[in-house]
Protein backbone atom coordinates (compact mmCIF):
# COMPACT_ATOMS: atom_id res chain seq x y z
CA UNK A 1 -61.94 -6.02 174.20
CA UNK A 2 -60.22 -5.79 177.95
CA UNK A 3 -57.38 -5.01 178.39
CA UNK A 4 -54.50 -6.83 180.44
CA UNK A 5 -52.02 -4.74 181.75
CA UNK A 6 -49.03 -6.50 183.08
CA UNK A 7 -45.89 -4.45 185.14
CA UNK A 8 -42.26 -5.90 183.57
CA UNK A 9 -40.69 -5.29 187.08
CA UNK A 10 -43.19 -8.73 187.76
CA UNK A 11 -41.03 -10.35 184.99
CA UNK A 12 -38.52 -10.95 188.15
CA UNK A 13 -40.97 -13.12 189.86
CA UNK A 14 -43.38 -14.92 187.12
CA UNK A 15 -39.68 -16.06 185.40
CA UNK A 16 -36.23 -16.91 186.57
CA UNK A 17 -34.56 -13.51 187.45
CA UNK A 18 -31.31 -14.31 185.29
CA UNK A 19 -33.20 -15.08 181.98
CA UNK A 20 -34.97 -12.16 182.47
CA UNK A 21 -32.41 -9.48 183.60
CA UNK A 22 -30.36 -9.12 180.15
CA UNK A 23 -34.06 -8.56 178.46
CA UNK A 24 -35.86 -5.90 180.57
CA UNK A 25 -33.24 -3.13 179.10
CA UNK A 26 -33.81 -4.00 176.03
CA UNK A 27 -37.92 -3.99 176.40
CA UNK A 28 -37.36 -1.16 178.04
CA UNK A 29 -35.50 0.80 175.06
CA UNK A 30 -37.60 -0.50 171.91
CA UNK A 31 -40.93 0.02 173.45
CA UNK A 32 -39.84 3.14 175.66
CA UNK A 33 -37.69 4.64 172.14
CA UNK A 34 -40.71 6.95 170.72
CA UNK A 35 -42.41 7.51 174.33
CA UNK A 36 -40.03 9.80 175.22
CA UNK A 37 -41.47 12.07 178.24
CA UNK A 38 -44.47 9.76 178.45
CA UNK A 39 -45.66 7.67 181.12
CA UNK A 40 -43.63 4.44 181.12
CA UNK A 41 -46.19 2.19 179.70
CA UNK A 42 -47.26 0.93 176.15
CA UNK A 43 -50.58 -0.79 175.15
CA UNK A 44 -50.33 -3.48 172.09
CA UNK A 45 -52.71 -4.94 170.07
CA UNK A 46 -52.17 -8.86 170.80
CA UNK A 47 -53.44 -10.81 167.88
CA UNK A 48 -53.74 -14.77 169.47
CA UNK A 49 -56.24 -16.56 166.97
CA UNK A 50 -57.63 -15.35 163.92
CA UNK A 51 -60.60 -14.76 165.94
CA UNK A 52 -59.57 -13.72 169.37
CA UNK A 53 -57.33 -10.30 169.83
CA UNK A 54 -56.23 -8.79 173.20
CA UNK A 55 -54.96 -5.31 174.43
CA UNK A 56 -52.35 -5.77 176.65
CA UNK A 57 -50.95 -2.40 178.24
CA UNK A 58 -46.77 -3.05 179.46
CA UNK A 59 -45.81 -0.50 182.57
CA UNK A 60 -42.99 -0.10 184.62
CA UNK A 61 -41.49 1.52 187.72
CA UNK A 62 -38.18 2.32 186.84
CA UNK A 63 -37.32 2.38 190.85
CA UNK A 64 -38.27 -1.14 190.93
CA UNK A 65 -36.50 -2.03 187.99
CA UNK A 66 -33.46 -0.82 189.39
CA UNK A 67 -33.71 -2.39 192.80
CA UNK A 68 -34.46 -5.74 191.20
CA UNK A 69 -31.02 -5.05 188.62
CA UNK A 70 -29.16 -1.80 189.50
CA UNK A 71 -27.39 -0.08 185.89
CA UNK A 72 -31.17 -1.37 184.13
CA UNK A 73 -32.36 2.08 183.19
CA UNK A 74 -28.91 3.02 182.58
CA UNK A 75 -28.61 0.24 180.56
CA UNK A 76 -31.66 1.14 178.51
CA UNK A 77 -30.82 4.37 177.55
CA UNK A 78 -27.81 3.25 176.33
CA UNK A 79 -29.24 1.23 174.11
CA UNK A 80 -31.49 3.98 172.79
CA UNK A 81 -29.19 6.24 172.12
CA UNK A 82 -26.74 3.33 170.80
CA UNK A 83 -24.35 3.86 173.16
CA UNK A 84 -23.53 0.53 173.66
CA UNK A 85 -22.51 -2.75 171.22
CA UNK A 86 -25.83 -4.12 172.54
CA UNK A 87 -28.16 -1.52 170.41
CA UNK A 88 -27.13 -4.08 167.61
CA UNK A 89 -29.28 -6.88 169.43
CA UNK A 90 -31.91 -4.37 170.53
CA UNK A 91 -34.57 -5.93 168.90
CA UNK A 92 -33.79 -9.88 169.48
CA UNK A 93 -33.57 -9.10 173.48
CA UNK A 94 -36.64 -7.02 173.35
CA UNK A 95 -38.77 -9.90 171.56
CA UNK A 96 -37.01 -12.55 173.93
CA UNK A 97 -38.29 -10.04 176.99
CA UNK A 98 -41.71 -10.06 175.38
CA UNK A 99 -42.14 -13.58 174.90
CA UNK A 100 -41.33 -13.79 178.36
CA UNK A 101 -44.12 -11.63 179.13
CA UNK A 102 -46.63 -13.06 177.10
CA UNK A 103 -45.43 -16.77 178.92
CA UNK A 104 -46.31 -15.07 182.10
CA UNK A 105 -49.72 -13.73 180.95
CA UNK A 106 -51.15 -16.67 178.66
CA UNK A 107 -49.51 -19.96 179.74
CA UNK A 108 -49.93 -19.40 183.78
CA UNK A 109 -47.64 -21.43 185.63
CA UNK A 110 -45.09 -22.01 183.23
CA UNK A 111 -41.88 -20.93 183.37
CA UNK A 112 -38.91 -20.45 180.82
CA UNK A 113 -35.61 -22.71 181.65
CA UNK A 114 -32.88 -21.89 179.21
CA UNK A 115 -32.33 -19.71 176.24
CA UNK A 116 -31.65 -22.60 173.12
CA UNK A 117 -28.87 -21.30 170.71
CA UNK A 118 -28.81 -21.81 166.69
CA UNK A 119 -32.55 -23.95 166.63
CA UNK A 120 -35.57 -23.39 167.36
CA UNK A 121 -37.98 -22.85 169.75
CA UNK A 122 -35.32 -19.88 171.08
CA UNK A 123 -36.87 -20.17 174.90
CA UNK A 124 -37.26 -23.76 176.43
CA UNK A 125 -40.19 -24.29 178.69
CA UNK A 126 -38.65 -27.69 179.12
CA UNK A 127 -35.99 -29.29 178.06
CA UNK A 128 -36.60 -33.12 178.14
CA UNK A 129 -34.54 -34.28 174.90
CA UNK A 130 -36.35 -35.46 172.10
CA UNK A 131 -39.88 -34.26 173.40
CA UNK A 132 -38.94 -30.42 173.67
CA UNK A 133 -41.19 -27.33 174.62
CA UNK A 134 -40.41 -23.88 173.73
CA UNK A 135 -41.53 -20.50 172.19
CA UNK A 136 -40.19 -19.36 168.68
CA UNK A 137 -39.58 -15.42 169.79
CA UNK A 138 -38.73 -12.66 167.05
CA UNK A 139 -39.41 -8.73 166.69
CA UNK A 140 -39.26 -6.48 163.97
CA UNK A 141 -39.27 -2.36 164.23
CA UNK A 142 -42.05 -1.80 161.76
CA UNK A 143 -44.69 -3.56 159.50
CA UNK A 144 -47.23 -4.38 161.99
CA UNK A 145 -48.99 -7.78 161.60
CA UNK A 146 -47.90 -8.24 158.09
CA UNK A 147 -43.77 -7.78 159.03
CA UNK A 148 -45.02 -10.47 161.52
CA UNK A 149 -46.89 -13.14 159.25
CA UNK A 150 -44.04 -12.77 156.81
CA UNK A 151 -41.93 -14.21 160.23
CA UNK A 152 -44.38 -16.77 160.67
CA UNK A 153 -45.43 -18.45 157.06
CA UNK A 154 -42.41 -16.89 154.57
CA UNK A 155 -43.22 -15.75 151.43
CA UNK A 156 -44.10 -16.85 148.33
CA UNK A 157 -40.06 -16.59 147.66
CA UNK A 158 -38.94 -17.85 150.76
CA UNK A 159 -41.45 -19.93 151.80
CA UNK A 160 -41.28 -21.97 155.23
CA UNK A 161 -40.83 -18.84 157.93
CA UNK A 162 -40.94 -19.85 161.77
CA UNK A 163 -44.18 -22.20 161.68
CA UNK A 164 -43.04 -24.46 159.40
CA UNK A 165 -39.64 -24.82 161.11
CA UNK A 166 -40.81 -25.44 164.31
CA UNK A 167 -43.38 -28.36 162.96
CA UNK A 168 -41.04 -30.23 160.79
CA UNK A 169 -38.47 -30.25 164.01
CA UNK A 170 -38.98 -34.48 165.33
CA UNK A 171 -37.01 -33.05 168.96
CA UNK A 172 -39.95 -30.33 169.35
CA UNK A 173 -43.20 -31.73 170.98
CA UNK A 174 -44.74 -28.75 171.60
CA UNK A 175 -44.24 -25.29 169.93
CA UNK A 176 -45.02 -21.55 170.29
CA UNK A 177 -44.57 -18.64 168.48
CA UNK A 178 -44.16 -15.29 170.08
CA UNK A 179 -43.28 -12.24 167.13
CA UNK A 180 -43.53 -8.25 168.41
CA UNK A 181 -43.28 -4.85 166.23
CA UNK A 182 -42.67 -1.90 167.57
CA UNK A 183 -44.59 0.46 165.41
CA UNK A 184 -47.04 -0.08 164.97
CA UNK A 185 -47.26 -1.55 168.49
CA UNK A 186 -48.50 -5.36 167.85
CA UNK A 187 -48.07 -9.04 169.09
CA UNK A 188 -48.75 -12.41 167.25
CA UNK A 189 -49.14 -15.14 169.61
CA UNK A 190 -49.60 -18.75 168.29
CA UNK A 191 -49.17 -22.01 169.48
CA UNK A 192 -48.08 -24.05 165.65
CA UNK A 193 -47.28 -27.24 167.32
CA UNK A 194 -49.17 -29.88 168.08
């Protein structure tokens, strides 16, 4: 399996600076929280189609971080050490960052326009009423792939999770799903609709 290695600080130029700018800390924080004194990168095991899983390794340069958004590392270990009213959101703005990311690696050319708040898909690729585009983000700090297929499908109590939301939406034409842990370290990456 290769492995794709992508630099955040590129973030700032593969999507529109302000959507990203509020996420990077965050990505920053969760992924960067049990690396402490370690080089700045991560790898994750990026699960796409039952039958097709990537590694994708996440780096940074904090120097370019900061030159693209000064107060970013600042901002980060803030959040770590929950120094700040964001920590609460920590996860949310690191799987928003992340989906990001994964727009930028596996759906070339396309760009995020808007943040949608209160329905799904969360991130708008485009926002054409009635015939909507988007990716479904969402993180969770532990459970690996079966914290994330809980997001996707529900349970047998709560059946219905993300998948079935975004397909029984009539305003959604085409849906995504982009869902993150942080330990262990793994993406799902699905496209539920059409």
């Amino acid at each position: 399996m290769a492995e794709q290695v992508y630099a955040l600080e590129r973030l700032y130029e593969d999507q529109e600076p302000d959507l990203v700018a509020d996420t990077i800390p965050a990505v920053v924080a969760w992924l960067g929280s049990t690396r402490e004194g370690r080089e700045p990168s991560i790898s994750v095991s990026v699960r796409m189609k039952a039958a097709k899983d990537e590694s994708l390794r996440i780096g940074w340069d904090g120097q370019a971080l900061e030159r693209r958004c000064r107060g970013t590392l600042a901002r980060a270990r803030r959040m770590r050490s929950r120094r700040t009213a964001e920590r609460e959101h920590l996860t949310e703005l690191a799987a928003y960052g992340l989906a990001l990311v994964g727009i930028s690696i596996w759906m070339p050319g396309r760009r995020a326009v808007t943040f949608r708040e209160g329905l799904p898909p969360d991130i708008l690729l485009d926002d054409t009423d009635g015939a909507l585009r988007g990716v479904e983000a969402a993180g969770r700090s532990r459970g690996g792939f079966g914290a994330l297929r809980v997001i996707l499908e529900g349970t047998k109590d709560r059946p219905g999770g993300k998948r079935a939301q975004l397909v029984q939406r009539s305003d959604v034409a085409e849906a995504h799903v982009s869902l993150w842990c942080a330990e262990p370290c793994v993406s799902l990456l699905l496209q539920v609709k059409p």
